[in-house]
C-alpha atoms as a PDB file:
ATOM      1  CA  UNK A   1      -4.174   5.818 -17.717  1.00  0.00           C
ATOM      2  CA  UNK A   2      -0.738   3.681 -18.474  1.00  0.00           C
ATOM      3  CA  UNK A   3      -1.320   0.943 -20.869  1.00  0.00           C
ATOM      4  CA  UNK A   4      -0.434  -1.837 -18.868  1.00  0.00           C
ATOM      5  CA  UNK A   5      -0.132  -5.814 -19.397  1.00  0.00           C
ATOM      6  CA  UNK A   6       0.493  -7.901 -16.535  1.00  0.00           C
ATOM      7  CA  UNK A   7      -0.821 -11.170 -17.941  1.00  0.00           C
ATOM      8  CA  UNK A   8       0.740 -13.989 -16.645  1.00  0.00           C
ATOM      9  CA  UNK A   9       2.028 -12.181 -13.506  1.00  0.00           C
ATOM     10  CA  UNK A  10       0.670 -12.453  -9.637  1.00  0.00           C
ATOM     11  CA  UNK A  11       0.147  -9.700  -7.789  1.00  0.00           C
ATOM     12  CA  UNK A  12      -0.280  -9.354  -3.643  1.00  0.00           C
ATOM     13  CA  UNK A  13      -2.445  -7.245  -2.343  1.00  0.00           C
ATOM     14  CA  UNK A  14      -2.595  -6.257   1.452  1.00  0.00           C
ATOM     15  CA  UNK A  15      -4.932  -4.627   3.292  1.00  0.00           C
ATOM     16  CA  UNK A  16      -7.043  -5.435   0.457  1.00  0.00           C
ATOM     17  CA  UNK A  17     -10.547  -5.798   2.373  1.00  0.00           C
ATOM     18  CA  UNK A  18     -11.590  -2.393   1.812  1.00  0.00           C
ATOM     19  CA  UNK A  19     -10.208   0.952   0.243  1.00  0.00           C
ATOM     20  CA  UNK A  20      -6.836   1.436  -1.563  1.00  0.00           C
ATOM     21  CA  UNK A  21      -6.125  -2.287  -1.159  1.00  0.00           C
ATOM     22  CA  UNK A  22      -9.532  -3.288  -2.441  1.00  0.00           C
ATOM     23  CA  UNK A  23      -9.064  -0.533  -5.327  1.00  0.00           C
ATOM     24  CA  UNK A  24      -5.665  -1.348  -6.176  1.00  0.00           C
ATOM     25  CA  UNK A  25      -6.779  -5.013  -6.370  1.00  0.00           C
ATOM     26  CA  UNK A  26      -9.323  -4.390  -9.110  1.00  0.00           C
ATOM     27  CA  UNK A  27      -6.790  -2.452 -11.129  1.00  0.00           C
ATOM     28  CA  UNK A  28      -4.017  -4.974 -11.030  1.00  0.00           C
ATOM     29  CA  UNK A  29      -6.976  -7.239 -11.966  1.00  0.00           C
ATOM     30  CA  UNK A  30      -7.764  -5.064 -14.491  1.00  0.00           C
ATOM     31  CA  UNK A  31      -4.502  -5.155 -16.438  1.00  0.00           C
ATOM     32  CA  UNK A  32      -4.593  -8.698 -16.603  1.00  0.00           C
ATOM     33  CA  UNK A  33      -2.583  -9.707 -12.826  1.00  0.00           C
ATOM     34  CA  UNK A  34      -3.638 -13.060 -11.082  1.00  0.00           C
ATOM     35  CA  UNK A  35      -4.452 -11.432  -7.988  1.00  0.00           C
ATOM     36  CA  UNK A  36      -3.881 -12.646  -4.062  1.00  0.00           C
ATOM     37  CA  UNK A  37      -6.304 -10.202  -2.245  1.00  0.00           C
ATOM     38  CA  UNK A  38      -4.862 -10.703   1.364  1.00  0.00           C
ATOM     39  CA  UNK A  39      -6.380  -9.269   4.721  1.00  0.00           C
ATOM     40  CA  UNK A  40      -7.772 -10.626   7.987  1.00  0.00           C
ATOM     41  CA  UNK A  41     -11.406 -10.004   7.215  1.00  0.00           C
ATOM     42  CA  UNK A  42     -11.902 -12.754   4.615  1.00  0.00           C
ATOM     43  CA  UNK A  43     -15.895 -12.201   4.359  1.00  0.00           C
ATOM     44  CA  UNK A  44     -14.577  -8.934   2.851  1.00  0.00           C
ATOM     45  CA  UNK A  45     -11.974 -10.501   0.426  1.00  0.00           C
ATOM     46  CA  UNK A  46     -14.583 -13.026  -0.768  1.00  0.00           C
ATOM     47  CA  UNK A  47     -17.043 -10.197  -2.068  1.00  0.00           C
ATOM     48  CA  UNK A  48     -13.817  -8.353  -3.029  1.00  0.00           C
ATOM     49  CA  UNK A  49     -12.741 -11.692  -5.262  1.00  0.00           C
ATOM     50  CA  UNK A  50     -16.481 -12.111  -6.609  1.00  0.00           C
ATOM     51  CA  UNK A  51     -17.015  -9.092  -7.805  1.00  0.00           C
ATOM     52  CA  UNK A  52     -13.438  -9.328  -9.838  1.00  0.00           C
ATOM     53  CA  UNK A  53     -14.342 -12.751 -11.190  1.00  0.00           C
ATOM     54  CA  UNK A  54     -17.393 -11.454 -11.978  1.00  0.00           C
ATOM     55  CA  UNK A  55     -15.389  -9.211 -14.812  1.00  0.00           C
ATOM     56  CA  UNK A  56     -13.839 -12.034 -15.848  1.00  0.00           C
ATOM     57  CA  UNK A  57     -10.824 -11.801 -14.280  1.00  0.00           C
ATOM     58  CA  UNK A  58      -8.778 -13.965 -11.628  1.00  0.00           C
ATOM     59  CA  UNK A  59      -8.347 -13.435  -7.684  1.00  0.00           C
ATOM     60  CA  UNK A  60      -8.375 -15.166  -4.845  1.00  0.00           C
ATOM     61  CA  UNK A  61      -8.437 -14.421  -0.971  1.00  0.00           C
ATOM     62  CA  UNK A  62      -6.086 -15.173   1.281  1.00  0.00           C
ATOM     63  CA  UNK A  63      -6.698 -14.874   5.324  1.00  0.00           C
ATOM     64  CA  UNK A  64      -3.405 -12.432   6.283  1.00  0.00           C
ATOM     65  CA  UNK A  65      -2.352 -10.856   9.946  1.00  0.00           C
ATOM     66  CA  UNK A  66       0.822  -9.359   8.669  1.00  0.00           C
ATOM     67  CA  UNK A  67       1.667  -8.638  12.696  1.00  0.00           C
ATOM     68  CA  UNK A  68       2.219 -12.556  13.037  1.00  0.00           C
ATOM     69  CA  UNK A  69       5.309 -13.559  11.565  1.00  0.00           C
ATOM     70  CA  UNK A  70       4.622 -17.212  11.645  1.00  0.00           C
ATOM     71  CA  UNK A  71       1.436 -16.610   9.603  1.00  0.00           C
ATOM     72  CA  UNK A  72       3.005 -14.276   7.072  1.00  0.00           C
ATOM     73  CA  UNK A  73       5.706 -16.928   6.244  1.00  0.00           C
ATOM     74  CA  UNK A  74       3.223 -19.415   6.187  1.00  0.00           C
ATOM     75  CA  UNK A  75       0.682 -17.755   3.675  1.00  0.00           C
ATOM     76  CA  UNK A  76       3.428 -16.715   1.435  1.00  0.00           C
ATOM     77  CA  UNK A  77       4.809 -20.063   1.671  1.00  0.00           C
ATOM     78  CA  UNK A  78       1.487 -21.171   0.139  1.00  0.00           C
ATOM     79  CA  UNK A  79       1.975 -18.823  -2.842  1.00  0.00           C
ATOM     80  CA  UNK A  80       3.556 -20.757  -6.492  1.00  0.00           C
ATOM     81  CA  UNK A  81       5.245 -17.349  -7.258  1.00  0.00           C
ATOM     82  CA  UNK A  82       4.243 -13.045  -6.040  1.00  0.00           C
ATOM     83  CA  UNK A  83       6.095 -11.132  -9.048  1.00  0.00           C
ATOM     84  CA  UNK A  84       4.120  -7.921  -7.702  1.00  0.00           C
ATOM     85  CA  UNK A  85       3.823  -7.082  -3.908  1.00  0.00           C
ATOM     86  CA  UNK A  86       1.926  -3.969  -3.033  1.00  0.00           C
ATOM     87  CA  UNK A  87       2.397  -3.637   0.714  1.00  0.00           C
ATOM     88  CA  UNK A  88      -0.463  -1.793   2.062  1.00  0.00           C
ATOM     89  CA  UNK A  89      -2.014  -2.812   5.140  1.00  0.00           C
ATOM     90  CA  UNK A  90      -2.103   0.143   7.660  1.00  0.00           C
ATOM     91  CA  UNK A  91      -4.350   1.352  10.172  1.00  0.00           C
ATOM     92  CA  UNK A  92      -4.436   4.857  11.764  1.00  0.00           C
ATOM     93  CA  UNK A  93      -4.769   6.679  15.454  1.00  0.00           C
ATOM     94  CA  UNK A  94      -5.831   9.835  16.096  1.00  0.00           C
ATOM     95  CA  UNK A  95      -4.960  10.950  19.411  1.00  0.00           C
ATOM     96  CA  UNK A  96      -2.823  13.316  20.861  1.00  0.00           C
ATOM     97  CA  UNK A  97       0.567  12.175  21.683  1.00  0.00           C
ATOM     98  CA  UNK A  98       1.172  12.914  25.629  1.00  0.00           C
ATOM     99  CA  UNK A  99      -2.466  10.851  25.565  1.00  0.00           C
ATOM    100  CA  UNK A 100      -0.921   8.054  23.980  1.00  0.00           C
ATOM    101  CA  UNK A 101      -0.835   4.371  25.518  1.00  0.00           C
ATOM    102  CA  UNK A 102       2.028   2.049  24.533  1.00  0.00           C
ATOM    103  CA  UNK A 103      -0.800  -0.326  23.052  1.00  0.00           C
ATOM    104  CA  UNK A 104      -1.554   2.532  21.068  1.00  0.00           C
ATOM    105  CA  UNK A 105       1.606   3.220  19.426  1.00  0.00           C
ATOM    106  CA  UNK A 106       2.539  -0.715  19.450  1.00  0.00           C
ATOM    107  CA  UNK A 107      -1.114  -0.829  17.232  1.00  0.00           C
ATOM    108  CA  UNK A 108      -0.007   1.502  14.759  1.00  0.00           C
ATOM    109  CA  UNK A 109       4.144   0.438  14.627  1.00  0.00           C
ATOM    110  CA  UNK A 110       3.332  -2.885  14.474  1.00  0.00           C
ATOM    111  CA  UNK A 111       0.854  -3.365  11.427  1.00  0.00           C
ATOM    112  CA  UNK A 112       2.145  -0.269   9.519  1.00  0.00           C
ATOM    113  CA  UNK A 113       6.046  -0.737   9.804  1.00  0.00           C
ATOM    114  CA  UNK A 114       6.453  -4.260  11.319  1.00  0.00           C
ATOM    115  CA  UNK A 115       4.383  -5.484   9.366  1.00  0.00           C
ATOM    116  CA  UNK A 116       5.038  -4.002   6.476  1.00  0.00           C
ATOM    117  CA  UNK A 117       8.931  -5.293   6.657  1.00  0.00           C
ATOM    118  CA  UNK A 118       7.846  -8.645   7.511  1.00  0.00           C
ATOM    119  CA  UNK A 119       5.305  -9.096   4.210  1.00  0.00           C
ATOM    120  CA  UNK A 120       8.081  -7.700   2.189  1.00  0.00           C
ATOM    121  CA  UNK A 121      10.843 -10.231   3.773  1.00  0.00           C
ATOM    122  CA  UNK A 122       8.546 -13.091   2.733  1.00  0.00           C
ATOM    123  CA  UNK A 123       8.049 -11.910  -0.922  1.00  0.00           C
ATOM    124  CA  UNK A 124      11.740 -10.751  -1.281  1.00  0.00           C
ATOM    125  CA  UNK A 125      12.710 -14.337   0.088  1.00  0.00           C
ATOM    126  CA  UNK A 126      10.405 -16.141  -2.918  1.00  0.00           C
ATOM    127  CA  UNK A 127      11.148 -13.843  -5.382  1.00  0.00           C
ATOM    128  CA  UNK A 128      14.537 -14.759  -4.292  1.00  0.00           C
ATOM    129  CA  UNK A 129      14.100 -18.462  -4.558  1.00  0.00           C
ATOM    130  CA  UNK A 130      12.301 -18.165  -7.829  1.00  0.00           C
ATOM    131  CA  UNK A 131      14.910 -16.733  -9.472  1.00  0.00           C
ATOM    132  CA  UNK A 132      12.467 -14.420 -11.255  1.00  0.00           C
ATOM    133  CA  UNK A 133      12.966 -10.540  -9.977  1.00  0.00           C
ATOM    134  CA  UNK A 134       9.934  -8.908  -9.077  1.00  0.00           C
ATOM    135  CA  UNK A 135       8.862  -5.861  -7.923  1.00  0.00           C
ATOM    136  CA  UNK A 136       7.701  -4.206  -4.142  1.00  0.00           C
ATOM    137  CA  UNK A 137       5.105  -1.095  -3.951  1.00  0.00           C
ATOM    138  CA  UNK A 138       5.218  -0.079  -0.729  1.00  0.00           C
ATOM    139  CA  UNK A 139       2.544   1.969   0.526  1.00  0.00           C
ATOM    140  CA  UNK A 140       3.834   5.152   2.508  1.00  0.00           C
ATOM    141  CA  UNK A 141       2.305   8.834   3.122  1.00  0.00           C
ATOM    142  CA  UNK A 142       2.933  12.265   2.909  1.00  0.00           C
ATOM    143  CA  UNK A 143       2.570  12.095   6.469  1.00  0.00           C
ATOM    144  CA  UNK A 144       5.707  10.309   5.940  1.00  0.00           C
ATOM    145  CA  UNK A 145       7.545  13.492   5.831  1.00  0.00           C
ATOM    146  CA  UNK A 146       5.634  16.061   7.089  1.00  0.00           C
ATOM    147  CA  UNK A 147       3.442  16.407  10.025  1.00  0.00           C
ATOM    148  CA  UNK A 148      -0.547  16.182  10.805  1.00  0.00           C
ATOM    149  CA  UNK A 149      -1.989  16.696  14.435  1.00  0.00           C
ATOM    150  CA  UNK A 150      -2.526  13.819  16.661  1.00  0.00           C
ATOM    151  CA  UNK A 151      -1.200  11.305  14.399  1.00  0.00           C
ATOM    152  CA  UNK A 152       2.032  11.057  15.770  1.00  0.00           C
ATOM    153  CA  UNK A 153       2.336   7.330  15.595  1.00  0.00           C
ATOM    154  CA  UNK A 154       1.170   6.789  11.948  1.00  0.00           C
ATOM    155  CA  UNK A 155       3.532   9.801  10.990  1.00  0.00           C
ATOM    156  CA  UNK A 156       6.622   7.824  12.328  1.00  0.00           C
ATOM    157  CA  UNK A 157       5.659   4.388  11.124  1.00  0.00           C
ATOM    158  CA  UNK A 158       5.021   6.350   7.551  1.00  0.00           C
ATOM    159  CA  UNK A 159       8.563   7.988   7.453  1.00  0.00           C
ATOM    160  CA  UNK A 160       9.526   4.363   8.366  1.00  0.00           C
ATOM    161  CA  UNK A 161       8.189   2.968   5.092  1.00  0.00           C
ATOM    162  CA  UNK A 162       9.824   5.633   3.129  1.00  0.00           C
ATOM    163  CA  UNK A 163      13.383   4.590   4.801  1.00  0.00           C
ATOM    164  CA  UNK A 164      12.229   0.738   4.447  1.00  0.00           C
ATOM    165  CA  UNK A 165      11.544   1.318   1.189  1.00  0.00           C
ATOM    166  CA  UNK A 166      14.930   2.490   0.583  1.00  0.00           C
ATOM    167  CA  UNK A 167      16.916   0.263   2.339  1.00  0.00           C
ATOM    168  CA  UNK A 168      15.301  -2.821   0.601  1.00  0.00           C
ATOM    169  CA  UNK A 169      15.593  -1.439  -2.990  1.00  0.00           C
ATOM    170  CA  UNK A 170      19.606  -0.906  -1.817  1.00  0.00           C
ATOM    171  CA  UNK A 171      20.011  -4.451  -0.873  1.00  0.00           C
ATOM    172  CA  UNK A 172      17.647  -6.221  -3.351  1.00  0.00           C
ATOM    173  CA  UNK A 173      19.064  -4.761  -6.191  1.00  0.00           C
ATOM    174  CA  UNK A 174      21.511  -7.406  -7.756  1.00  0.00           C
ATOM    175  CA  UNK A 175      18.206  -9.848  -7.171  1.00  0.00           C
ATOM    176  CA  UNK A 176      16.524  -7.891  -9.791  1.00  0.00           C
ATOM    177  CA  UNK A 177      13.862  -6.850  -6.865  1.00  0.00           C
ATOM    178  CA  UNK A 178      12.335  -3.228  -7.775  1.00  0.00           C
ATOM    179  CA  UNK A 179      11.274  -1.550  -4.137  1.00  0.00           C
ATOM    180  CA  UNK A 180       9.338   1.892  -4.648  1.00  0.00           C
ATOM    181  CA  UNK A 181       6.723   3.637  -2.635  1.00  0.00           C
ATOM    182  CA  UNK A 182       3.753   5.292  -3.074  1.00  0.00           C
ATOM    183  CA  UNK A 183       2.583   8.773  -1.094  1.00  0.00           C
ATOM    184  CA  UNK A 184      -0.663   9.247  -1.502  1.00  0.00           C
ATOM    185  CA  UNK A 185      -1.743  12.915   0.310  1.00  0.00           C
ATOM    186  CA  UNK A 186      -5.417  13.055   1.378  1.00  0.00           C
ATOM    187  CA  UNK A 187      -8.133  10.908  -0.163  1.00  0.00           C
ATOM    188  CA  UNK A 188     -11.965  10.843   0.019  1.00  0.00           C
ATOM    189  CA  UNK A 189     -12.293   7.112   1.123  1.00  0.00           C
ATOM    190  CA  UNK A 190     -14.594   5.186   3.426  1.00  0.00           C
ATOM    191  CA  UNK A 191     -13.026   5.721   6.302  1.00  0.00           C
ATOM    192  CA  UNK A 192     -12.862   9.548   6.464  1.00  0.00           C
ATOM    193  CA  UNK A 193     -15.690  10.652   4.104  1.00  0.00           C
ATOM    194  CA  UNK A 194     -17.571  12.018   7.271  1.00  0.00           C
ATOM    195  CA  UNK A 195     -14.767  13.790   8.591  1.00  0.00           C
ATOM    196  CA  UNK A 196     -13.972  15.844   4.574  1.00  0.00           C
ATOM    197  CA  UNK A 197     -17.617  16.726   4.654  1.00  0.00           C
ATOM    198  CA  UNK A 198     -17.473  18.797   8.274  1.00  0.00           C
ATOM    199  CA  UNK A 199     -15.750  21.980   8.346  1.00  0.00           C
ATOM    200  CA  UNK A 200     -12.566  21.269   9.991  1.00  0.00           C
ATOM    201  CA  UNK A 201     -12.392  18.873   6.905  1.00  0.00           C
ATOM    202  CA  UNK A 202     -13.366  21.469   4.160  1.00  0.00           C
ATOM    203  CA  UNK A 203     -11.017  23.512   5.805  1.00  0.00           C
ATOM    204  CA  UNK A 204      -8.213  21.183   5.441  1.00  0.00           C
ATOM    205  CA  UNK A 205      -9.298  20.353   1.574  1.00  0.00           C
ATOM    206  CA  UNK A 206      -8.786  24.658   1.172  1.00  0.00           C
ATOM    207  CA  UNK A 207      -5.136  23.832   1.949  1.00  0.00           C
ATOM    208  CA  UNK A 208      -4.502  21.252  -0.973  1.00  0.00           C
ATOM    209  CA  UNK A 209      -2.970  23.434  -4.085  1.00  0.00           C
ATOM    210  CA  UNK A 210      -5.620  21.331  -6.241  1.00  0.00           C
ATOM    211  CA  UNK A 211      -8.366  22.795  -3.830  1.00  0.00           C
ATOM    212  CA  UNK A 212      -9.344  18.803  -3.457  1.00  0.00           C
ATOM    213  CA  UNK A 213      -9.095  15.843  -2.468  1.00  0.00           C
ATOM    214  CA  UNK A 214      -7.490  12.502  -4.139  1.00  0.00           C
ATOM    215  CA  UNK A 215      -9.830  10.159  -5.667  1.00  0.00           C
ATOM    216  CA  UNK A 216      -8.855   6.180  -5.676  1.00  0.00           C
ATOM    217  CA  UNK A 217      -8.596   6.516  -9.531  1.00  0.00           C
ATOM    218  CA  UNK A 218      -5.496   9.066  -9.127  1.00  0.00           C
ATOM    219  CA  UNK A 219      -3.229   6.275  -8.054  1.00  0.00           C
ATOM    220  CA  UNK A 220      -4.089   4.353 -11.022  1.00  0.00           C
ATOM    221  CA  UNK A 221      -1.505   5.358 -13.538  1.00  0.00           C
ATOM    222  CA  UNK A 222       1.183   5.384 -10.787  1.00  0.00           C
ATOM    223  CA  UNK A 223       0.782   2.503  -9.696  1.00  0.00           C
ATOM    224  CA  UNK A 224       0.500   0.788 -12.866  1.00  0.00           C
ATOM    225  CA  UNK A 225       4.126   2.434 -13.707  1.00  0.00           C
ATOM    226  CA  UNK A 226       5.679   1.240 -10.610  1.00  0.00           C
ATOM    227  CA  UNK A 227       3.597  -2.378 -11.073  1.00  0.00           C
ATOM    228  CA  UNK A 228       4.775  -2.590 -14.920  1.00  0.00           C
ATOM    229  CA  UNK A 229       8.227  -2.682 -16.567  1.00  0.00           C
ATOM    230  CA  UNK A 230       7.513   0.820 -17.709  1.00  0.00           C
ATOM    231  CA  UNK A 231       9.502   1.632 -14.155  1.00  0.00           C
ATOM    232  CA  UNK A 232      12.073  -0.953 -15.489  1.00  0.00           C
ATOM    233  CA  UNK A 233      15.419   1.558 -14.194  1.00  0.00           C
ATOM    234  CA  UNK A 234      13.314   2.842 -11.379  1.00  0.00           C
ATOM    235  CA  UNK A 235      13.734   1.761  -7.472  1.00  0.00           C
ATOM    236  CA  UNK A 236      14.325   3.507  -3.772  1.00  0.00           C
ATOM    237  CA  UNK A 237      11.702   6.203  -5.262  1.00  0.00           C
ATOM    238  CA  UNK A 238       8.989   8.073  -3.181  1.00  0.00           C
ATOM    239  CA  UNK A 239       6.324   9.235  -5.540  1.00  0.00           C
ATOM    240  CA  UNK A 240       3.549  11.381  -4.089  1.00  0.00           C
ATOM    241  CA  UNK A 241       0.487  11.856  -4.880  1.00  0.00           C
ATOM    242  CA  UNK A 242      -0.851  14.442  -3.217  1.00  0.00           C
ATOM    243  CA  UNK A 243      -2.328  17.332  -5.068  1.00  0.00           C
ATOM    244  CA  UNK A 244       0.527  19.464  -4.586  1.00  0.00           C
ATOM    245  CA  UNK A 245       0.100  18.960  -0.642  1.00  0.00           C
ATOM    246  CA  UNK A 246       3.999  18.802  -0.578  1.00  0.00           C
ATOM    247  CA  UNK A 247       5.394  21.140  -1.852  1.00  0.00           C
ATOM    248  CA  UNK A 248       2.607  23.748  -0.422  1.00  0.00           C
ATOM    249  CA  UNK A 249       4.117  26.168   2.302  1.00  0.00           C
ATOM    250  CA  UNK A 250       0.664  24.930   4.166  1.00  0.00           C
END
């Protein structure tokens, strides 16, 4: 893993009630980040912040709907400084597309791009303000830029994050604001354990050039370099991590 020392340094978390956010909040914590562990189910964030106290390091929980713009300028607002933002709140739909309800593509668009810009305005705003520079991990897909069935709506908002996250490290710059993204390809999480354990999942896993799937401690050591000054000349970059998924003809 990257030796990394983020003492003195807050870090932002979304999405950070349960896997990658939870995970990536424990390893910011880890290298010596305050941490903001931000989500809308706050019983989650308080075990989440216990259990990182409970190491000795610092967090706290913050209630966060990153759809409501009023309430992401307001939480942010509440924040002394964020030096690190990782923007990772998401949620996923799997349903094919000609089945699709407006709701249903407004669910996904809205939290996973929407809200996405709108956590990232706030931050870019205070690290603005502060004078201080900072840096944005934004947290994209492979999906992003290439295709899985029946999840046409998190595919687009995806590539969107990979074009957001572009455009802001463009304009941000001359404010000394770093704006990268990560890729992750498929991971054995929570919420799709089940699914990697049937045979249309083992199937897919045969398909990975690794021959399986991402665990949470893969992203460590990027996102440490992306979190750290060790990315000091790096922004507008897309790393994946993936296995090999991408550059597979499968």
């Amino acid at each position: 893993m990257l030796r990394a020392n983020l003492a003195g340094r807050t870090a932002l978390v979304t999405g950070a009630s349960s896997g990658f956010g939870a995970h990536f909040a424990h390893v910011l914590a880890g290298a010596g980040a305050h941490v903001v562990v931000a989500a809308r189910r706050v019983d989650a964030l308080e075990q989440l912040v216990g259990e990182i106290q409970d190491k000795g390091q610092t967090a706290q929980a913050m209630a966060l709907d990153v759809t409501d713009s009023a309430k992401v300028d307001e939480a942010i607002g509440s924040l002394k400084a964020v030096d690190i933002l990782v923007n990772n709140a998401g949620v996923t739909l799997s349903k094919p597309f000609a089945a699709q309800t407006p709701e249903d593509w407004d669910f996904v668009i809205d939290t996973n791009l929407r809200g996405a810009a709108l956590v990232a305005m706030a931050v870019a705003r205070k690290m603005k303000g502060n004078g201080s520079g900072g840096t944005i991990i934004n947290i994209a897909s492979i999906l992003g830029v290439r295709q899985g069935g029946q999840l046409s709506a998190y595919a687009v908002s995806k590539a969107g994050v990979i074009q957001l996250t572009k455009s802001m490290a463009l304009d941000l710059a001359r404010d000394r604001i770093r704006v990268n993204a990560l890729a992750p390809g498929y991971f054995d999480t929570e919420l799709n354990h089940d699914f990697f354990q049937s045979d249309a999942g083992q199937a897919l896993v045969k398909r990975v050039p690794f021959r399986r799937l991402g665990q949470l401690e893969d992203l460590d050591g990027p996102l440490l370099l992306l979190a750290t000054d060790a990315s000091s000349y790096m922004t507008g970059a897309v790393i994946a991590v993936d296995g090999g998924h991408l550059v597979s003809s499968l």
